[in-house]
N, C-alpha and C. Protein backbone atom coordinates (compact mmCIF):
# COMPACT_ATOMS: atom_id res chain seq x y z
N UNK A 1 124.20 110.49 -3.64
CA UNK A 1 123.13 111.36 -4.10
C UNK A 1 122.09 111.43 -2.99
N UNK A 2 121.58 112.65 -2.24
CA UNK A 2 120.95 112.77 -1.74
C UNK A 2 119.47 113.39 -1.72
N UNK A 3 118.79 113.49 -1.13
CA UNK A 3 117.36 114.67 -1.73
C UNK A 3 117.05 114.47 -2.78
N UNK A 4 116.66 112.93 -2.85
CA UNK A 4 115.32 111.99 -3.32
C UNK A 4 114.30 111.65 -2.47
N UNK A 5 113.13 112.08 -2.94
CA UNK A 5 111.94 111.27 -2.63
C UNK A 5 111.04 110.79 -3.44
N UNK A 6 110.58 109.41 -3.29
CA UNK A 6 109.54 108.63 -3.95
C UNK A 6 108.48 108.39 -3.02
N UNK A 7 107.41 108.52 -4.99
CA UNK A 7 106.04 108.25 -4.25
C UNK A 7 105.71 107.11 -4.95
N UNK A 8 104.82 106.15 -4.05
CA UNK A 8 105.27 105.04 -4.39
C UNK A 8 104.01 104.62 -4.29
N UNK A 9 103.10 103.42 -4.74
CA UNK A 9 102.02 102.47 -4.15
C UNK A 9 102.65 102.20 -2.66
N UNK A 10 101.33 102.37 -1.70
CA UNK A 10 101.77 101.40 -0.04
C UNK A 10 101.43 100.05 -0.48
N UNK A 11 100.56 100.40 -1.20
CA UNK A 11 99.24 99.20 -0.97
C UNK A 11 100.01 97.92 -1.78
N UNK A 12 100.86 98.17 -2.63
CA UNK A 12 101.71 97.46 -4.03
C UNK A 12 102.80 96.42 -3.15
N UNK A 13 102.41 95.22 -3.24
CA UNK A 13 103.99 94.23 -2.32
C UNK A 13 105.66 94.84 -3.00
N UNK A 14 104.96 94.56 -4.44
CA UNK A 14 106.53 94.62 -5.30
C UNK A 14 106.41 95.95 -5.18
N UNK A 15 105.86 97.09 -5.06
CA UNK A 15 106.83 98.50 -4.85
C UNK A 15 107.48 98.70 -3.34
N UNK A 16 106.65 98.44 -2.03
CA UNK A 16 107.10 97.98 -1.12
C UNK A 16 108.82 97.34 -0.94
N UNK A 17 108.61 96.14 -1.65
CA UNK A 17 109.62 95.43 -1.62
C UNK A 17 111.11 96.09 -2.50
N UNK A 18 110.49 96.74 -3.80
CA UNK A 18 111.70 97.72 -4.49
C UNK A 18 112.37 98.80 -3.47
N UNK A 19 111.46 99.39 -2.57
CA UNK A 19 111.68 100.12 -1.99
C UNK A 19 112.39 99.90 -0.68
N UNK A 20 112.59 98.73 -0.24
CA UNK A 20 113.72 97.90 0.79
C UNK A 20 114.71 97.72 -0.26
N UNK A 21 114.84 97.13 -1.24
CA UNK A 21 115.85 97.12 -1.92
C UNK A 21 116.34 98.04 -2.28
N UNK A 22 115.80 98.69 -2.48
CA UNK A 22 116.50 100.28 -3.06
C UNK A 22 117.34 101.33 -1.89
N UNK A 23 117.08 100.72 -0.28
CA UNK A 23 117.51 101.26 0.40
C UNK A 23 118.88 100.84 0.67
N UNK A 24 118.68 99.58 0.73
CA UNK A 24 120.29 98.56 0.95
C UNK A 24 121.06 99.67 0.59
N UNK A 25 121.05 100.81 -0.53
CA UNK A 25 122.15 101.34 -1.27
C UNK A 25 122.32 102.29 -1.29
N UNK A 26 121.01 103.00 -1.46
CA UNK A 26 120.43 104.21 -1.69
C UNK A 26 119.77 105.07 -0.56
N UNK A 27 119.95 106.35 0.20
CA UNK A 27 119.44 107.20 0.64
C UNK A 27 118.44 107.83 -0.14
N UNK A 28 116.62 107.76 1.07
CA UNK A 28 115.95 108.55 0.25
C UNK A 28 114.65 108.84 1.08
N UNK A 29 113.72 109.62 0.70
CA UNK A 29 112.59 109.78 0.89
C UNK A 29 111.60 109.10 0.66
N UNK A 30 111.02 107.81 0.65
CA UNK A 30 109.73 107.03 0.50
C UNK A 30 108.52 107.37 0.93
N UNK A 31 107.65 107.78 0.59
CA UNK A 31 106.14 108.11 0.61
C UNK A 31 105.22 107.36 -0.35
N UNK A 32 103.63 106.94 0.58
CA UNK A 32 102.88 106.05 -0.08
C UNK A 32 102.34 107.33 -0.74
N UNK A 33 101.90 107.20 -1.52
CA UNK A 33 101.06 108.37 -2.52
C UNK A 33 99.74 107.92 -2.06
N UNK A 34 99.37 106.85 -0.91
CA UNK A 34 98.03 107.36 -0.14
C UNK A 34 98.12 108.09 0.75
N UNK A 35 99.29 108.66 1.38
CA UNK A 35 99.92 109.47 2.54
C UNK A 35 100.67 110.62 2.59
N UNK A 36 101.00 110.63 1.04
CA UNK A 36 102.12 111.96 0.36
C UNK A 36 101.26 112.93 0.25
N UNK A 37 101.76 114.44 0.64
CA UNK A 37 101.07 115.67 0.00
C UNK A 37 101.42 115.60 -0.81
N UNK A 38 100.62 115.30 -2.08
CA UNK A 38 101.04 115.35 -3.33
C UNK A 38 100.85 116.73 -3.25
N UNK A 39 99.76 117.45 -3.20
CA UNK A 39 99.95 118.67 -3.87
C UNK A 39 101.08 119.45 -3.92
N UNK A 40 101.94 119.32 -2.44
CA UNK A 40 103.36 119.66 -2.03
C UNK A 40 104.47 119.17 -3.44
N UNK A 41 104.25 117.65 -4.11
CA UNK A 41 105.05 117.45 -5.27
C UNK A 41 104.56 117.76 -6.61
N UNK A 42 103.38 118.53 -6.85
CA UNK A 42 102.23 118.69 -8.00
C UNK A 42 101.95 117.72 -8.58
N UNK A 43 101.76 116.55 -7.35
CA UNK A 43 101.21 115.29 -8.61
C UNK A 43 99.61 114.80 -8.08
N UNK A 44 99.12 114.56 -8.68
CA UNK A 44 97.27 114.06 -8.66
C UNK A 44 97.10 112.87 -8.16
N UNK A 45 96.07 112.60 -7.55
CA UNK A 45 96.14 111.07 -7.47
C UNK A 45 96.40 109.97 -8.67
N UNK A 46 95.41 110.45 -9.42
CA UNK A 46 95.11 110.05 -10.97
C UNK A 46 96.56 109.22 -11.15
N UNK A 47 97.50 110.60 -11.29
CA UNK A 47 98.73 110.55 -11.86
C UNK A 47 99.68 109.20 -11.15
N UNK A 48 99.70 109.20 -9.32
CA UNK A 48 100.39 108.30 -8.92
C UNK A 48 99.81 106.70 -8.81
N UNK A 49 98.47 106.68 -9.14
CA UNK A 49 98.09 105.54 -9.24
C UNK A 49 98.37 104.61 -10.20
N UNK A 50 98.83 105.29 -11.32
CA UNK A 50 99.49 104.70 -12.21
C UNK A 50 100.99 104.40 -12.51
N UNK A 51 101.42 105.31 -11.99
CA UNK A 51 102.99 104.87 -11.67
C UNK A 51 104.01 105.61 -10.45
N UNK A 52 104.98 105.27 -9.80
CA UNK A 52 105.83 105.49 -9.14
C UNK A 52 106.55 106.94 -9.58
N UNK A 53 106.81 107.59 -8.74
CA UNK A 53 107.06 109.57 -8.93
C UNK A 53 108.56 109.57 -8.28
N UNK A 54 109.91 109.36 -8.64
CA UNK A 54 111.11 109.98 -7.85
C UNK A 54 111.47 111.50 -7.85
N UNK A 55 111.55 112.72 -7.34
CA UNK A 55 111.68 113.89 -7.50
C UNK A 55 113.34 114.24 -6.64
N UNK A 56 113.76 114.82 -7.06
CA UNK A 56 115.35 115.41 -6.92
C UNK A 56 115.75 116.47 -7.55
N UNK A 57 116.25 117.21 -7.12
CA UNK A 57 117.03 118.61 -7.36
C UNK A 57 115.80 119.26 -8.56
N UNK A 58 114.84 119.44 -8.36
CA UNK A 58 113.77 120.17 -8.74
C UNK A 58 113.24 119.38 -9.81
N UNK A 59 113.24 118.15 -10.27
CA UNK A 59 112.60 117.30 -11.28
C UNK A 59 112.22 116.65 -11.03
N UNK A 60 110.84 115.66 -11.82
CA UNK A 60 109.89 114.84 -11.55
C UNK A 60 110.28 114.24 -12.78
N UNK A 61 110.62 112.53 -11.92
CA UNK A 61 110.59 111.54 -13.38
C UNK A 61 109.29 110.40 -12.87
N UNK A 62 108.63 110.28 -13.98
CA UNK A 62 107.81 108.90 -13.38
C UNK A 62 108.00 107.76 -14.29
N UNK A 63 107.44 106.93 -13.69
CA UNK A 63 107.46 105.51 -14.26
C UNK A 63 108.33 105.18 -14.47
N UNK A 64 109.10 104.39 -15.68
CA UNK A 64 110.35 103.87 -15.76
C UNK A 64 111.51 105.02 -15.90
N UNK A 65 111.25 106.23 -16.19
CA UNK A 65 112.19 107.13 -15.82
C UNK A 65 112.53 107.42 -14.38
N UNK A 66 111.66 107.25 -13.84
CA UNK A 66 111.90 106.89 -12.41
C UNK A 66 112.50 105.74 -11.86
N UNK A 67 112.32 104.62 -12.41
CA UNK A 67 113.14 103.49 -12.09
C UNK A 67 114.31 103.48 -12.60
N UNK A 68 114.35 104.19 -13.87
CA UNK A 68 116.08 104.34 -14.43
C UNK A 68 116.55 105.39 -13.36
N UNK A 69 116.29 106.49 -13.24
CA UNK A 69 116.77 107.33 -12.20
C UNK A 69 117.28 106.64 -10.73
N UNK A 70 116.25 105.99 -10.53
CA UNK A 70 116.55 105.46 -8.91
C UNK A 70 117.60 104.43 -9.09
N UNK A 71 117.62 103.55 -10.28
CA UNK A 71 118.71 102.70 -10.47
C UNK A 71 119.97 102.81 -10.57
N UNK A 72 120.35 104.04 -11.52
CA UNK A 72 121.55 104.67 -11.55
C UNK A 72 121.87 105.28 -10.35
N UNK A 73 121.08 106.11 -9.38
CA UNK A 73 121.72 106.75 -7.89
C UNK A 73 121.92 105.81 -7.09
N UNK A 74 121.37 104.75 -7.20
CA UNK A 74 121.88 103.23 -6.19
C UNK A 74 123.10 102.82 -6.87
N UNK A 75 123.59 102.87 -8.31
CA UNK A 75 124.64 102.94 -8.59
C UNK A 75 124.56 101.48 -9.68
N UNK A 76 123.47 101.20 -9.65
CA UNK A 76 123.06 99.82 -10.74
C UNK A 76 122.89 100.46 -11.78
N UNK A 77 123.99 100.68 -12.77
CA UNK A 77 124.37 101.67 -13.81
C UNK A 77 123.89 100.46 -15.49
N UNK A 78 124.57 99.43 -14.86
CA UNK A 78 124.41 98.33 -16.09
C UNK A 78 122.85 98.36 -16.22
N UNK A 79 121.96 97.79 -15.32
CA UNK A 79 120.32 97.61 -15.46
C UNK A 79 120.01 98.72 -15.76
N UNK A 80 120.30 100.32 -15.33
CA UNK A 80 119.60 101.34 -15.95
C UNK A 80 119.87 101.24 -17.29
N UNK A 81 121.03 101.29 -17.73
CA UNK A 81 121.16 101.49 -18.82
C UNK A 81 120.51 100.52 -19.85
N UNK A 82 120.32 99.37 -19.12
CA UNK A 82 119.96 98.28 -20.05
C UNK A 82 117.99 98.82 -20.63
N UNK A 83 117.60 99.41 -19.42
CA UNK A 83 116.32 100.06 -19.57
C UNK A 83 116.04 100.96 -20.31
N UNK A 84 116.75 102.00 -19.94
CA UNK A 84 117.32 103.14 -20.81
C UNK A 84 116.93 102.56 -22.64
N UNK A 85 117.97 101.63 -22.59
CA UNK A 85 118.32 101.44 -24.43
C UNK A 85 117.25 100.59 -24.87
N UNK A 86 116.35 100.14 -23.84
CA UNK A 86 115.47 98.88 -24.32
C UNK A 86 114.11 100.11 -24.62
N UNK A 87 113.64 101.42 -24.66
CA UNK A 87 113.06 102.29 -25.30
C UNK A 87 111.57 101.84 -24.98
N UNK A 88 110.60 102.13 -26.16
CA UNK A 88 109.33 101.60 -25.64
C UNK A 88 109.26 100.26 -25.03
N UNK A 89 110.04 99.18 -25.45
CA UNK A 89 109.93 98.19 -24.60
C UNK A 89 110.26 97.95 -23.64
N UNK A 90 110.75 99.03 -23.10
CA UNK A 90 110.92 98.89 -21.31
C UNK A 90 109.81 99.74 -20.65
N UNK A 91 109.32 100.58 -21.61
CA UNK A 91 108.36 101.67 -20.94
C UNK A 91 106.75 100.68 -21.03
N UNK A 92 106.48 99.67 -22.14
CA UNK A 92 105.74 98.99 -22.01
C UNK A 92 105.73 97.86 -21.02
N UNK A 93 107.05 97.17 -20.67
CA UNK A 93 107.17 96.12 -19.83
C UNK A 93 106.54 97.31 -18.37
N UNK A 94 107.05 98.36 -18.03
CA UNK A 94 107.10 98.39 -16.87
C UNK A 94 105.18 98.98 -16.80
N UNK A 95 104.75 99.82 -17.89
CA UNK A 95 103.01 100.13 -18.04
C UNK A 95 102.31 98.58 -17.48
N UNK A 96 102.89 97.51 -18.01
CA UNK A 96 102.40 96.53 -17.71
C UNK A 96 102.16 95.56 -16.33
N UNK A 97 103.50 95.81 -16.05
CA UNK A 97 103.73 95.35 -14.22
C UNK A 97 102.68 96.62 -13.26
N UNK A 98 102.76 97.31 -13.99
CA UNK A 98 101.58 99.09 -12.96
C UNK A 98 100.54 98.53 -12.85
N UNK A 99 99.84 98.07 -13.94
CA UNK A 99 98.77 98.34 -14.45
C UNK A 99 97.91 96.48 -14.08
N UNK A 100 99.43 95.61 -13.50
CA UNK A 100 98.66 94.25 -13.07
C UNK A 100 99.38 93.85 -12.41
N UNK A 101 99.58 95.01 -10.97
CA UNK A 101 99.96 94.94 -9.78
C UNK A 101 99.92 93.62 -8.51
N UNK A 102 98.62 93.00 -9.23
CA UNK A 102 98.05 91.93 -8.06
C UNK A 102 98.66 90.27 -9.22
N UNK A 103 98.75 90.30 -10.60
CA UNK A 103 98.64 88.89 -11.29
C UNK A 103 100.03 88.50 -10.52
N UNK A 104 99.81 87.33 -10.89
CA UNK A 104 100.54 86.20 -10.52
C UNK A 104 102.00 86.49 -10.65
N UNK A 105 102.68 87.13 -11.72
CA UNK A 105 103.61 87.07 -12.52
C UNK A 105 104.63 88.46 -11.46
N UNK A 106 103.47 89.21 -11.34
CA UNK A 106 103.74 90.69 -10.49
C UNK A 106 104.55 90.37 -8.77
N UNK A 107 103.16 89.40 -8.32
CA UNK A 107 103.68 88.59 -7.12
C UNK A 107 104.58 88.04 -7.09
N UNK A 108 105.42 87.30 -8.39
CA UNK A 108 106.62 86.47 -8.51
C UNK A 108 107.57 87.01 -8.15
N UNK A 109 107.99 88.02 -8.71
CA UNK A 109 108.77 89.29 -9.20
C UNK A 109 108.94 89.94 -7.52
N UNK A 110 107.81 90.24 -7.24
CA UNK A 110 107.85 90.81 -6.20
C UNK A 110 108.46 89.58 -4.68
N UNK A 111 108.26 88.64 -4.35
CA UNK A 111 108.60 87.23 -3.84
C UNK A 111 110.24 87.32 -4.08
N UNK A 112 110.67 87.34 -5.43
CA UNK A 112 112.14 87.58 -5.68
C UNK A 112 112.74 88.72 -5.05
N UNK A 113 112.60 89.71 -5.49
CA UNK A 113 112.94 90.84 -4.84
C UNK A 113 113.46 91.07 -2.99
N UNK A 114 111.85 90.51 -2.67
CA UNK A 114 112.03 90.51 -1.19
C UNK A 114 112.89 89.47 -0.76
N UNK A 115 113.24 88.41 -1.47
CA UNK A 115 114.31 87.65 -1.08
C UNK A 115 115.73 87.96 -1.13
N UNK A 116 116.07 88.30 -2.55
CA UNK A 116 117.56 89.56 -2.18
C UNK A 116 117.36 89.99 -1.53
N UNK A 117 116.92 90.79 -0.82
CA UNK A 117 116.88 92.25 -0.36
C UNK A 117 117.86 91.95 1.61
């Protein structure tokens, strides 16, 4: 799958770090949404400060639709799906990691990540 791009936190370790991981597999476009023409993707600041934007073949998914999206084109079909079926409680787990980017728990997560990767 090609002709993806994400807008992403720069400033964020763990989006950073998703975003090395996500390459291992995946072809794509990465942009900090302090550096993206958003207006070029119609998204606001407002809008990306709160969550991660993947856009492809003329659609905008954000937040965890965006992470299910990016998961399945890397081909991690089991974890999307597992997101997918887990419904508001995946859309709340992930509001939650956005929204406390710097706690402890965020850094963990993020520490892991960059170690697979």
């Amino acid at each position: 799958m090609s002709g993806i791009t994400v807008i992403y936190d720069g400033n964020c370790q763990l989006c950073s770090n998703s975003i090395n991981w996500l390459t291992k597999k995946l072809s794509f476009d990465a942009i900090s949404y302090q550096s993206a023409p958003l207006a070029k993707f119609d998204l606001s600041l407002a809008e990306c400060e709160k969550q991660v934007y993947a856009i492809s073949g003329g659609k905008k998914y954000g937040g965890i639709t965006a992470v299910i999206f990016l998961l399945k084109a890397r081909g991690n079909k089991v974890s999307a799906f597992s997101l997918q079926v887990s419904g508001p409680i995946g859309a709340l787990g992930y509001k939650m990691i956005a929204t406390n980017r710097q706690s402890i728990v965020v850094k963990g997560l993020s520490r892991f990540i960059k170690r697979i990767t």
